[in-house]
N, C-alpha and C. Protein backbone atom coordinates (compact mmCIF):
# COMPACT_ATOMS: atom_id res chain seq x y z
N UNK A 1 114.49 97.24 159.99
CA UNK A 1 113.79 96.35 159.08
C UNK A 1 112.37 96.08 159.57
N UNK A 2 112.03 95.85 160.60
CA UNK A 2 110.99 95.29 161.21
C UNK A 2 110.00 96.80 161.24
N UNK A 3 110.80 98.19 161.60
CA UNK A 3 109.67 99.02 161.14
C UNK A 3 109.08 99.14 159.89
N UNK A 4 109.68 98.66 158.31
CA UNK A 4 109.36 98.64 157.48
C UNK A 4 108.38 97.75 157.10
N UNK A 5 108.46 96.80 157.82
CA UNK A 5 107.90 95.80 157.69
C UNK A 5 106.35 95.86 158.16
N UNK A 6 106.21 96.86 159.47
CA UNK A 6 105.25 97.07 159.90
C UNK A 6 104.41 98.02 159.26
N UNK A 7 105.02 98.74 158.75
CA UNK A 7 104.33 99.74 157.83
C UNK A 7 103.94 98.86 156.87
N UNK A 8 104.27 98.36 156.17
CA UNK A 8 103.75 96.99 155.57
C UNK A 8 102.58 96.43 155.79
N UNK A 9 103.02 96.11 156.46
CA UNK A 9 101.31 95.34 157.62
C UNK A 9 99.86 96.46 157.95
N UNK A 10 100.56 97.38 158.17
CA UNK A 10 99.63 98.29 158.26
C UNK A 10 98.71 98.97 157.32
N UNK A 11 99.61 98.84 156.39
CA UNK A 11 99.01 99.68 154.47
C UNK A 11 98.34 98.34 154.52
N UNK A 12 98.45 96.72 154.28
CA UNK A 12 98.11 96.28 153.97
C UNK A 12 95.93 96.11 154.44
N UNK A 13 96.52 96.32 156.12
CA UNK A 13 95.36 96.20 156.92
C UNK A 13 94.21 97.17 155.62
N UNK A 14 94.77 98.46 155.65
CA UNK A 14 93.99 99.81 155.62
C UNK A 14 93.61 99.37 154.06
N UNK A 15 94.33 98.78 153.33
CA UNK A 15 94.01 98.42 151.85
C UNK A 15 92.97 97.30 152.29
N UNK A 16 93.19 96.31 152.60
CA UNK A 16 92.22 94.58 152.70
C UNK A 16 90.85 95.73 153.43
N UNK A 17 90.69 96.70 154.54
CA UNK A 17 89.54 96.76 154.99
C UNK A 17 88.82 97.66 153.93
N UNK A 18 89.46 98.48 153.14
CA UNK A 18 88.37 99.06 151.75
C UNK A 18 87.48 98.10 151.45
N UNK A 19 86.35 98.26 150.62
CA UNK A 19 85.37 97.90 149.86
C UNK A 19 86.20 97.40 148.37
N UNK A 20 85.53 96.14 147.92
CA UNK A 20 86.03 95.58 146.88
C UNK A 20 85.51 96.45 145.83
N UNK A 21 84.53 97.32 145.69
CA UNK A 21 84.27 98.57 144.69
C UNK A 21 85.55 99.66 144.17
N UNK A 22 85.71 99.71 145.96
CA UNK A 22 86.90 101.14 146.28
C UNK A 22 88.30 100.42 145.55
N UNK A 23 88.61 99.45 145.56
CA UNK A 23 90.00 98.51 145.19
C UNK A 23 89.77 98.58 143.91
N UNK A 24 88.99 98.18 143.11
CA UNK A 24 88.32 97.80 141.72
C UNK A 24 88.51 99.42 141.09
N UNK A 25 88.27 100.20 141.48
CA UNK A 25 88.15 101.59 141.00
C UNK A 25 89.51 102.10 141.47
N UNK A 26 90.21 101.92 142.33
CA UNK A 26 91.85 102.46 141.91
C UNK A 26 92.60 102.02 141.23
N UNK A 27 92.32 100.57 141.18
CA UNK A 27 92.62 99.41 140.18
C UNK A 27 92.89 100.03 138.31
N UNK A 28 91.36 100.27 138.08
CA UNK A 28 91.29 100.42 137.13
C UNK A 28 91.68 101.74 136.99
N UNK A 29 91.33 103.02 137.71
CA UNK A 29 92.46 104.39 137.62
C UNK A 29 93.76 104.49 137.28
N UNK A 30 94.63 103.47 138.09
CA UNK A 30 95.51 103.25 138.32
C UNK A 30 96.31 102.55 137.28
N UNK A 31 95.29 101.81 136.25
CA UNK A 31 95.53 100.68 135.20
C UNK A 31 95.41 101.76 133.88
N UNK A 32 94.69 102.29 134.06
CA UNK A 32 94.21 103.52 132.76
C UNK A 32 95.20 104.59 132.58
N UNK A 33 95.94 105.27 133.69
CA UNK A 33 97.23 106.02 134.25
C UNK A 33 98.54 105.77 133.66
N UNK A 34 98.96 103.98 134.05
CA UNK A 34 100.09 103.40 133.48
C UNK A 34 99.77 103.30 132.13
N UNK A 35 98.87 102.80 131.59
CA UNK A 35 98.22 102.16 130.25
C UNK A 35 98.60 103.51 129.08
N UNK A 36 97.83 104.67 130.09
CA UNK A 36 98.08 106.04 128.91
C UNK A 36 99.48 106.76 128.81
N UNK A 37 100.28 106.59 129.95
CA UNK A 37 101.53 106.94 130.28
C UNK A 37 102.28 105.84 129.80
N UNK A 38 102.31 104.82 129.56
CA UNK A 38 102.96 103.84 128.28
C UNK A 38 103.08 104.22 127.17
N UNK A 39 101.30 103.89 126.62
CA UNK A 39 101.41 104.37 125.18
C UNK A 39 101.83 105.81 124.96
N UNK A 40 101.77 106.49 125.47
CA UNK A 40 102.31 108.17 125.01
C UNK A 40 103.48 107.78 124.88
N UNK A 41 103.95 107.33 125.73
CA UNK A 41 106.00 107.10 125.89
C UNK A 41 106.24 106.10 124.27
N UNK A 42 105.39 104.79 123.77
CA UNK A 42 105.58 104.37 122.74
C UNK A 42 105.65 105.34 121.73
N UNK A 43 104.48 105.78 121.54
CA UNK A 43 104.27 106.96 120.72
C UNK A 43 105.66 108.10 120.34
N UNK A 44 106.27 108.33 121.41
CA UNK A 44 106.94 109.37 121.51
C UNK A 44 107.98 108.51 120.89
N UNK A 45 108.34 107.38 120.94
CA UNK A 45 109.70 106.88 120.40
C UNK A 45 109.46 106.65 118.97
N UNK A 46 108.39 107.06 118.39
CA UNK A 46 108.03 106.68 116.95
C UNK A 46 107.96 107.98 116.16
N UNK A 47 108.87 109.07 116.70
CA UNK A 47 108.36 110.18 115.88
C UNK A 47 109.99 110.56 115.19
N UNK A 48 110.14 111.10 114.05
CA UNK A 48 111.24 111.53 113.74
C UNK A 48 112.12 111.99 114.55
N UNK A 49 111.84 113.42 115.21
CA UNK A 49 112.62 113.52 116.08
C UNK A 49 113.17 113.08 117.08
N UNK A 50 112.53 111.86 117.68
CA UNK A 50 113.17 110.77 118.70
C UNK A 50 113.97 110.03 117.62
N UNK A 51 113.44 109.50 116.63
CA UNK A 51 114.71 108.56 115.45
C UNK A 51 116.17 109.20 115.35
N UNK A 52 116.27 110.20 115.06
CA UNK A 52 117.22 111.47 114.33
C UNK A 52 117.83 111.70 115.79
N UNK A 53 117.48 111.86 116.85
CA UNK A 53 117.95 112.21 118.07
C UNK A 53 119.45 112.05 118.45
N UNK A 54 120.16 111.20 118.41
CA UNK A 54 121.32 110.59 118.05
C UNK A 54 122.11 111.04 116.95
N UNK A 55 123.56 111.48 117.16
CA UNK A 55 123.43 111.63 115.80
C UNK A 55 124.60 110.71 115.17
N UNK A 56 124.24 109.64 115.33
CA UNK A 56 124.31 108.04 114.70
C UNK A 56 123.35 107.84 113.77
N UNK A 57 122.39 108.21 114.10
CA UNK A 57 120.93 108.14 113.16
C UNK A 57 121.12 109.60 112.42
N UNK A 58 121.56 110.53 112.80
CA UNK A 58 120.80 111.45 112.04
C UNK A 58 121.97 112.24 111.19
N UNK A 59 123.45 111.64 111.25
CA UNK A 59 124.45 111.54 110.16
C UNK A 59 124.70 110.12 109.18
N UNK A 60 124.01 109.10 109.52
CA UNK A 60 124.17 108.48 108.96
C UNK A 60 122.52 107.91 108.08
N UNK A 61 121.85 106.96 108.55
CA UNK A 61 120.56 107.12 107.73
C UNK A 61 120.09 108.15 107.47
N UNK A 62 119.70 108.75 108.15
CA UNK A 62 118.45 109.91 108.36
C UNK A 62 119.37 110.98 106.90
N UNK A 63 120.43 110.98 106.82
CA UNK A 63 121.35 111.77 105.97
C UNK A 63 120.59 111.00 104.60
N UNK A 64 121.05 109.94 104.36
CA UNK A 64 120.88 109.26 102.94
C UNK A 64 119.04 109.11 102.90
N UNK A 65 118.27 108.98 103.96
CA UNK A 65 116.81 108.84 103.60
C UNK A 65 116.37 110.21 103.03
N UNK A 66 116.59 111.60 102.96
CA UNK A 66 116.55 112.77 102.84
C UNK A 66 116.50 112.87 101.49
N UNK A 67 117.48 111.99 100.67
CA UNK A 67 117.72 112.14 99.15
C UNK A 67 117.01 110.97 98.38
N UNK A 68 115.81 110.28 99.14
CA UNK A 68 115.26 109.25 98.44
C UNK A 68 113.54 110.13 98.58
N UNK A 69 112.95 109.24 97.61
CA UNK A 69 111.73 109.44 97.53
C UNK A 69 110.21 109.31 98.30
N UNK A 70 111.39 108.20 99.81
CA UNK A 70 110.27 108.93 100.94
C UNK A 70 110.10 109.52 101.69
N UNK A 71 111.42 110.44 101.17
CA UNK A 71 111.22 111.67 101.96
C UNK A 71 111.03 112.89 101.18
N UNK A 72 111.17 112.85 99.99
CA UNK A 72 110.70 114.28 99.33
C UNK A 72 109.70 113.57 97.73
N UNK A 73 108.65 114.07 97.46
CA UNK A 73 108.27 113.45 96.04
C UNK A 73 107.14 114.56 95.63
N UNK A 74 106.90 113.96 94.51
CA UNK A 74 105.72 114.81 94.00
C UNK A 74 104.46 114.82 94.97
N UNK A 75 104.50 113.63 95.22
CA UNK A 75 102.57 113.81 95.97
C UNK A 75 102.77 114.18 97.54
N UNK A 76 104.34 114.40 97.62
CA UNK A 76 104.11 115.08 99.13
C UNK A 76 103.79 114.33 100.60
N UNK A 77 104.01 113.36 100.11
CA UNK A 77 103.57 111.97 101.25
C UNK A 77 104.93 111.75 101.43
N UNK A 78 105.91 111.91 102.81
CA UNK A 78 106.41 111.31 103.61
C UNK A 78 106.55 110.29 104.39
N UNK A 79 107.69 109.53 104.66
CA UNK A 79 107.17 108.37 105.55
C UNK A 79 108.22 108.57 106.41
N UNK A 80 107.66 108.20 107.75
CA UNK A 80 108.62 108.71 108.71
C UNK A 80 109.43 107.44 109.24
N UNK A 81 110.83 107.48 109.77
CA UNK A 81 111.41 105.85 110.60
C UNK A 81 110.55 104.94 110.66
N UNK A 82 109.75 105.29 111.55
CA UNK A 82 108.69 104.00 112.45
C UNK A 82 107.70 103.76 111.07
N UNK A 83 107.65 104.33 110.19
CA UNK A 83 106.26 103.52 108.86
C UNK A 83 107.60 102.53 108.92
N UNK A 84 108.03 102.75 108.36
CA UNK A 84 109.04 101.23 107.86
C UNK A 84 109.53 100.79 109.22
N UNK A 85 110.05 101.17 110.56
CA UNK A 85 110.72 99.67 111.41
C UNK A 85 109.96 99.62 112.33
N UNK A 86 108.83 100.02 112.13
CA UNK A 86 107.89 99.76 114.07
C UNK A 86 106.48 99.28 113.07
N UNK A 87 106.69 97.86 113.35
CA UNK A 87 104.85 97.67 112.87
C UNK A 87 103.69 98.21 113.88
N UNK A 88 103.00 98.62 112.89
CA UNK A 88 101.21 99.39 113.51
C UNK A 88 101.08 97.89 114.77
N UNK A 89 100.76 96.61 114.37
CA UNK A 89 100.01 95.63 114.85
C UNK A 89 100.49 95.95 116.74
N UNK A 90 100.08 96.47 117.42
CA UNK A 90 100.22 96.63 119.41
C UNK A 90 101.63 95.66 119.68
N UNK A 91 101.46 93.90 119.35
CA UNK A 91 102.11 93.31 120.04
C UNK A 91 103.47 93.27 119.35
N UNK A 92 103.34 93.50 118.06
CA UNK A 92 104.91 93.18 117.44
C UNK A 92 105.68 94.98 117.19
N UNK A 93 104.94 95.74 117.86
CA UNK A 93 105.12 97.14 118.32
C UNK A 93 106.15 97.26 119.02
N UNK A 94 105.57 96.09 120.42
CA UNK A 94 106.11 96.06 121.51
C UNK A 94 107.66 95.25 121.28
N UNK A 95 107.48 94.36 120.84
CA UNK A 95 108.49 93.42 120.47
C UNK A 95 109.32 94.00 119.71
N UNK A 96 109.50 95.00 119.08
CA UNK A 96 110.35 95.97 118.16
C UNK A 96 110.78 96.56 118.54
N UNK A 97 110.11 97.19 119.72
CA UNK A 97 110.93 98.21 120.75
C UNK A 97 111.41 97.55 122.03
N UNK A 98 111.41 96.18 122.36
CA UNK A 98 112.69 95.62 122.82
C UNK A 98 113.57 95.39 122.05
N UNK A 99 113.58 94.86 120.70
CA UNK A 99 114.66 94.63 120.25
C UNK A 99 115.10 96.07 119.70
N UNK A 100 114.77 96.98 120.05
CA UNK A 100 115.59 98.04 119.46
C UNK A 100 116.69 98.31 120.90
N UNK A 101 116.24 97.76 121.92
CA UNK A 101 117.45 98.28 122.70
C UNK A 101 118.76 98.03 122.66
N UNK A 102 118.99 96.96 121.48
CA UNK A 102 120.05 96.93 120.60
C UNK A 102 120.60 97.65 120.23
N UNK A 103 119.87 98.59 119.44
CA UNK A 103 120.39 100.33 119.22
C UNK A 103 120.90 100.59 120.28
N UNK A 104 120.41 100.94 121.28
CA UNK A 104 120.20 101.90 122.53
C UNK A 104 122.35 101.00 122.89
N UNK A 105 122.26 100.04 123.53
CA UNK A 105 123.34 99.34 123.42
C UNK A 105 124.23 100.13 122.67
N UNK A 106 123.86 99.58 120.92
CA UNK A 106 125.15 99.72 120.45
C UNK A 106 125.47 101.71 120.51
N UNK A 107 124.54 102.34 120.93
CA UNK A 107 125.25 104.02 121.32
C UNK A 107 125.85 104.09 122.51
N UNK A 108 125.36 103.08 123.58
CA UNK A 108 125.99 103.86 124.46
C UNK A 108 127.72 102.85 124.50
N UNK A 109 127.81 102.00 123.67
CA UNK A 109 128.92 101.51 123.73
C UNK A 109 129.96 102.02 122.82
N UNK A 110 129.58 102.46 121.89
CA UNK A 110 130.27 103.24 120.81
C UNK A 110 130.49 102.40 119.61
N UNK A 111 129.50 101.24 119.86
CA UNK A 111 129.35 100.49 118.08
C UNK A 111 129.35 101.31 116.90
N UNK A 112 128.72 102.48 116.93
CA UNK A 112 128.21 103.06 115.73
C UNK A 112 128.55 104.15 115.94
N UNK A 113 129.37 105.14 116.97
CA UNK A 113 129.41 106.55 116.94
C UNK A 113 130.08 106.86 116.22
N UNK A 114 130.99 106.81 114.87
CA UNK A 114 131.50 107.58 113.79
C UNK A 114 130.57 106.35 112.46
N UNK A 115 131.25 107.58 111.54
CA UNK A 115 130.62 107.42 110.39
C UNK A 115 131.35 105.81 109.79
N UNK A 116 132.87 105.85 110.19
CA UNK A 116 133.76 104.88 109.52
C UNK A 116 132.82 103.44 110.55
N UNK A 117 132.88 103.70 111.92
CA UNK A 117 132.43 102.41 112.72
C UNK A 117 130.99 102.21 111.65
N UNK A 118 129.84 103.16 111.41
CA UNK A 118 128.58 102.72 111.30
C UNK A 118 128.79 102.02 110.31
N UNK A 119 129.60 102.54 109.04
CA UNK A 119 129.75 101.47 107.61
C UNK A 119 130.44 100.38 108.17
N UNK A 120 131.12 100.21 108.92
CA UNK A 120 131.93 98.40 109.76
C UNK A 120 131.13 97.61 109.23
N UNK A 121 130.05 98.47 110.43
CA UNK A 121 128.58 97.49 111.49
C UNK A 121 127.58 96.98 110.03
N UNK A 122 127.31 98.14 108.86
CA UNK A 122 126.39 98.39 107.90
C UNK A 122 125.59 97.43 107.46
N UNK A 123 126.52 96.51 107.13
CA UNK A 123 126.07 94.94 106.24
C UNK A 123 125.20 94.00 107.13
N UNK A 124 125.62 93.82 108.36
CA UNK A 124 125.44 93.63 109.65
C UNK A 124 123.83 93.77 110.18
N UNK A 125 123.86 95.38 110.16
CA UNK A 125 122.69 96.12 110.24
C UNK A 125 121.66 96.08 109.51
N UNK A 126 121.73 96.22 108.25
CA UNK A 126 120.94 95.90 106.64
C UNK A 126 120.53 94.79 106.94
N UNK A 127 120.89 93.64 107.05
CA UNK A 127 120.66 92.19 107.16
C UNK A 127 119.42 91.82 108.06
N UNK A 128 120.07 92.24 109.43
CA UNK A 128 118.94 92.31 110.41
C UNK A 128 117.66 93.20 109.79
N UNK A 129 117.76 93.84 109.47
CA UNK A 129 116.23 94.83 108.86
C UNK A 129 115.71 93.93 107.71
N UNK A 130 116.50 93.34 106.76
CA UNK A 130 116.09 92.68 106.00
C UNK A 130 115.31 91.44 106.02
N UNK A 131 116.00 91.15 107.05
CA UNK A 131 115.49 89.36 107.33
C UNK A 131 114.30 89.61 108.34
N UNK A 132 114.25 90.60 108.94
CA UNK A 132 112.62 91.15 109.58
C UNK A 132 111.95 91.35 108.53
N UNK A 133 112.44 92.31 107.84
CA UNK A 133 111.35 92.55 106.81
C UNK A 133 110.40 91.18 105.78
N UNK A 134 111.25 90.39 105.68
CA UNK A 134 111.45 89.13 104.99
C UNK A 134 110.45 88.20 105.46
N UNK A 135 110.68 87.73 106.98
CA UNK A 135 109.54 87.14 107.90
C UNK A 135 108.51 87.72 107.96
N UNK A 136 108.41 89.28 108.09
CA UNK A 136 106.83 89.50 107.73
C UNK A 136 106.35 89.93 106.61
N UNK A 137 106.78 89.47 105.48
CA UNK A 137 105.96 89.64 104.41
C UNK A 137 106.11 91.22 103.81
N UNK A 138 106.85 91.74 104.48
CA UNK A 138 107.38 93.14 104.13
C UNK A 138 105.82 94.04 104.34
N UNK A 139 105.65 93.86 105.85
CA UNK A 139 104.21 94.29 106.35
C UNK A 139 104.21 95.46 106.63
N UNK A 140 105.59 95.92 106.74
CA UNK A 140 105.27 97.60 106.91
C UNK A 140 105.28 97.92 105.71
N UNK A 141 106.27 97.70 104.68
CA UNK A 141 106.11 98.41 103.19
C UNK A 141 104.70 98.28 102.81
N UNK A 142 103.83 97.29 102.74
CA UNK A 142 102.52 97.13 102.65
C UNK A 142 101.39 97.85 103.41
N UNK A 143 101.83 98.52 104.53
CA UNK A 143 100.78 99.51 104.95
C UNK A 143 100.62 100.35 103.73
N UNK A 144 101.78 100.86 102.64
CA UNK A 144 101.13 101.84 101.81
C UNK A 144 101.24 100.92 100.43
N UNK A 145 102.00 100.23 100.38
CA UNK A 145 101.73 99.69 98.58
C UNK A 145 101.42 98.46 98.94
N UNK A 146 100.91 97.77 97.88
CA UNK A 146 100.32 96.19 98.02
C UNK A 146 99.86 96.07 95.99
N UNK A 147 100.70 94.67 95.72
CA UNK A 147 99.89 94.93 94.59
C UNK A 147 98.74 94.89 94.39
N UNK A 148 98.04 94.54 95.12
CA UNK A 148 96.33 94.72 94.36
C UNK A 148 95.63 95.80 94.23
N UNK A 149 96.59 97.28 94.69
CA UNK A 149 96.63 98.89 94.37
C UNK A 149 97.27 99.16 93.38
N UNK A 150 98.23 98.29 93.15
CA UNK A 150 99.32 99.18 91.86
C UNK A 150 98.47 98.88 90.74
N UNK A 151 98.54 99.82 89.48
CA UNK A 151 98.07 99.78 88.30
C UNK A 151 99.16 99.65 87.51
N UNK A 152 99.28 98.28 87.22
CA UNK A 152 100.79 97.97 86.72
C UNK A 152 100.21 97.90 84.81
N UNK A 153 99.24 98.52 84.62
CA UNK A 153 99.21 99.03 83.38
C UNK A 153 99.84 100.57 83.07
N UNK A 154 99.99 101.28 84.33
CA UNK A 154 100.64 102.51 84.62
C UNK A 154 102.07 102.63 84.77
N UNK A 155 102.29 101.48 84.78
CA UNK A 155 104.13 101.55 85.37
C UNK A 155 104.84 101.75 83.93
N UNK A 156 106.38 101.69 84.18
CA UNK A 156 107.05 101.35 82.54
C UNK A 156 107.05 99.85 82.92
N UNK A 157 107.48 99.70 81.62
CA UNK A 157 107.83 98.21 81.36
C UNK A 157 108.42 97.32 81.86
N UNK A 158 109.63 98.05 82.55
CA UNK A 158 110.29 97.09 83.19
C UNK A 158 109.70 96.96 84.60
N UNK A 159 109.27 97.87 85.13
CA UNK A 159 108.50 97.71 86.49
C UNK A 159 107.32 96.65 86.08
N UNK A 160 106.59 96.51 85.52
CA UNK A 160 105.49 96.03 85.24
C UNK A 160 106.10 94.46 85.34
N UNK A 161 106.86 94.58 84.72
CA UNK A 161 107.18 93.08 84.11
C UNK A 161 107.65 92.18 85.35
N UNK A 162 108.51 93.27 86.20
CA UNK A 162 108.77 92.46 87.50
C UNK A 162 108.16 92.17 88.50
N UNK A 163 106.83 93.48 88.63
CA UNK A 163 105.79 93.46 89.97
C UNK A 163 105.43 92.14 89.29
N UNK A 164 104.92 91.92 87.92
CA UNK A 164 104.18 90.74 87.49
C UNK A 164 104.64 89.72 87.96
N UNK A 165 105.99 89.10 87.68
CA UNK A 165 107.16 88.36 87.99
C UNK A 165 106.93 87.99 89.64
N UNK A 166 107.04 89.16 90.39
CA UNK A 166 106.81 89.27 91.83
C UNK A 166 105.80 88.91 92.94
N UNK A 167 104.11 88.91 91.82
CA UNK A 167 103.31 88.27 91.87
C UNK A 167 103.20 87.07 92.12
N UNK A 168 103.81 86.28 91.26
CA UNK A 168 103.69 84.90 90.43
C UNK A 168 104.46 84.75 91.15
N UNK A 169 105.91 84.97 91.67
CA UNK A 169 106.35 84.06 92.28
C UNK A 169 106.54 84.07 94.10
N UNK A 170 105.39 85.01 94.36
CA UNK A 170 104.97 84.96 95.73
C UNK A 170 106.03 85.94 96.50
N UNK A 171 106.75 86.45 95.65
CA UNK A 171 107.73 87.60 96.30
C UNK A 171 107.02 88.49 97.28
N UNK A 172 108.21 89.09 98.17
CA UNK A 172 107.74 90.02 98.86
C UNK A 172 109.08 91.66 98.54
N UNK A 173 108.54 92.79 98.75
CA UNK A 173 108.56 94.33 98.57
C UNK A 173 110.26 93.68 99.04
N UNK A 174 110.66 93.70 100.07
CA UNK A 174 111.95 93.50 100.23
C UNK A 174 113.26 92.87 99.77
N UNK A 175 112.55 91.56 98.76
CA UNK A 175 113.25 91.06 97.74
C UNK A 175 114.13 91.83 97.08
N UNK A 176 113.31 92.55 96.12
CA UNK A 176 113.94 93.37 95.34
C UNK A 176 114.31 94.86 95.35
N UNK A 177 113.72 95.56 96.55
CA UNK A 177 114.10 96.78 97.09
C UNK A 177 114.64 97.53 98.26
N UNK A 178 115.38 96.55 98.46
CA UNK A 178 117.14 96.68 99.71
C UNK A 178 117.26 98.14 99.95
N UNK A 179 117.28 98.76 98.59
CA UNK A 179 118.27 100.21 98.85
C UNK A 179 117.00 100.96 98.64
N UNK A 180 115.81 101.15 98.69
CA UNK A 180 114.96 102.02 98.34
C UNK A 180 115.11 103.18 99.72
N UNK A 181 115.28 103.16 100.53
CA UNK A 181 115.52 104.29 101.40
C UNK A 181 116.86 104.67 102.24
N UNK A 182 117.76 103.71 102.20
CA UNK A 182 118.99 103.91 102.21
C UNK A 182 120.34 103.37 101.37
N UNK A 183 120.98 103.73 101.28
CA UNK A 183 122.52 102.99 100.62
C UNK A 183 122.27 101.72 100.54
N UNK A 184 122.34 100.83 100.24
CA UNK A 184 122.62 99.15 99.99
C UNK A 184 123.69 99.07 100.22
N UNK A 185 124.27 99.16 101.32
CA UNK A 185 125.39 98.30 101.69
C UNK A 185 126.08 97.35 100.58
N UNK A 186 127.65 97.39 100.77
CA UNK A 186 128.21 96.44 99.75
C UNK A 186 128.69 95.55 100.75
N UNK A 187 128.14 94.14 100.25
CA UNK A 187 128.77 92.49 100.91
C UNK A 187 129.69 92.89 101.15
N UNK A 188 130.53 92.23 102.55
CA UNK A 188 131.96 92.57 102.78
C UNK A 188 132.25 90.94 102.03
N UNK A 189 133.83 91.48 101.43
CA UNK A 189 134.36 90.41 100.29
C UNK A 189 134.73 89.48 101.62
N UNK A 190 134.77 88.26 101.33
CA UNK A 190 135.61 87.07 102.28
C UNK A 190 136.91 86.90 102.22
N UNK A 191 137.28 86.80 103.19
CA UNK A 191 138.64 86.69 103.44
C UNK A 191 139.42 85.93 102.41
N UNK A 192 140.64 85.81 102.28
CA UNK A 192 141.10 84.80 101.15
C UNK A 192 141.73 83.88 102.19
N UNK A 193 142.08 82.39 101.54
CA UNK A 193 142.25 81.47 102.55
C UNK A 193 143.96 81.84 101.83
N UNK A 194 144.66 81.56 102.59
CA UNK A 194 146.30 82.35 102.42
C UNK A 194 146.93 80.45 102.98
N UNK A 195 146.35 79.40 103.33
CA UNK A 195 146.61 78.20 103.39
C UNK A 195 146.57 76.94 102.41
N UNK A 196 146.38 77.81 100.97
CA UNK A 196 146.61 76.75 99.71
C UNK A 196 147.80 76.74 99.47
């Protein structure tokens, strides 16, 4: 112990007698290094093929997002996992990808590894995405639509009538579009009370 310790003492000496320039400049090397080797690693968890990786994700969502419209359409614009569950904004980035280690959890425990467990969990799951979505104003759906883009003289009627509706009553994108990229989950029914 005490040799470790001395080595200790010794790095420390050889570090304290550098120049506060020389410290300042490994500092910041050293800060720029971790900083870029972070964000690449964020980056990397935001790409389809890290989403789909699993194939919890990539038999179960990633299956049903395939047959919706943001993943195949006329104008050819895709949206990948992370547009909808990783906000752009750095800090609530970060905060998304702790709470995703929830995911990470529920695979390596076997919450979700068949198709029958993932529909269990489903309602569960939906909810949580929802009620995020909900608190922020449905800020990722709004990176690409927002009404003050839509030309709701362009829509049909019934769209029109509700973005209008949606307007006015301060709604947000998630209100009314649950199932736009996956299944909508069906409420699990409540138990019956069997004590009347």
């Amino acid at each position: 112990m005490s040799e470790k310790w001395g080595w200790f003492k010794r790095a420390w000496r050889r570090i304290s007698a550098l120049p506060a320039l020389t410290l300042l400049i490994i500092g910041g090397v050293g800060g720029i290094i971790f900083w870029g080797g972070f964000n690449t690693a964020m980056e990397m968890t935001n790409t389809m093929e890290f989403c789909i990786s699993c194939h919890e994700m990539e038999n179960n969502p990633y299956k049903e997002y395939k047959e919706t419209v943001h993943f195949k359409n006329t104008s050819g614009v895709q949206v990948k996992c992370s547009d909808c569950h990783v906000p752009d904004p750095w800090v609530h980035k970060v905060v998304r990808k702790i709470k995703a280690s929830r995911e990470l959890w529920y695979k390596f425990t076997g919450k979700i590894d068949t198709p029958e467990k993932y529909n269990q969990h489903r309602w569960e799951l939906a909810n949580r995405v929802w009620e995020s979505m909900k608190e922020t104003d449905s800020r990722e759906c709004r990176n690409c639509h927002s009404f003050e883009g839509m030309d709701l003289s362009e829509q049909d009627r019934s769209a029109r009538k509700k973005h209008s509706r949606a307007i006015d009553e301060g709604k947000t994108c998630i209100d009314c579009h649950k199932g736009i990229a996956h299944d909508e989950p069906d409420e699990p029914e409540e138990p019956e009370d069997d004590s009347a």
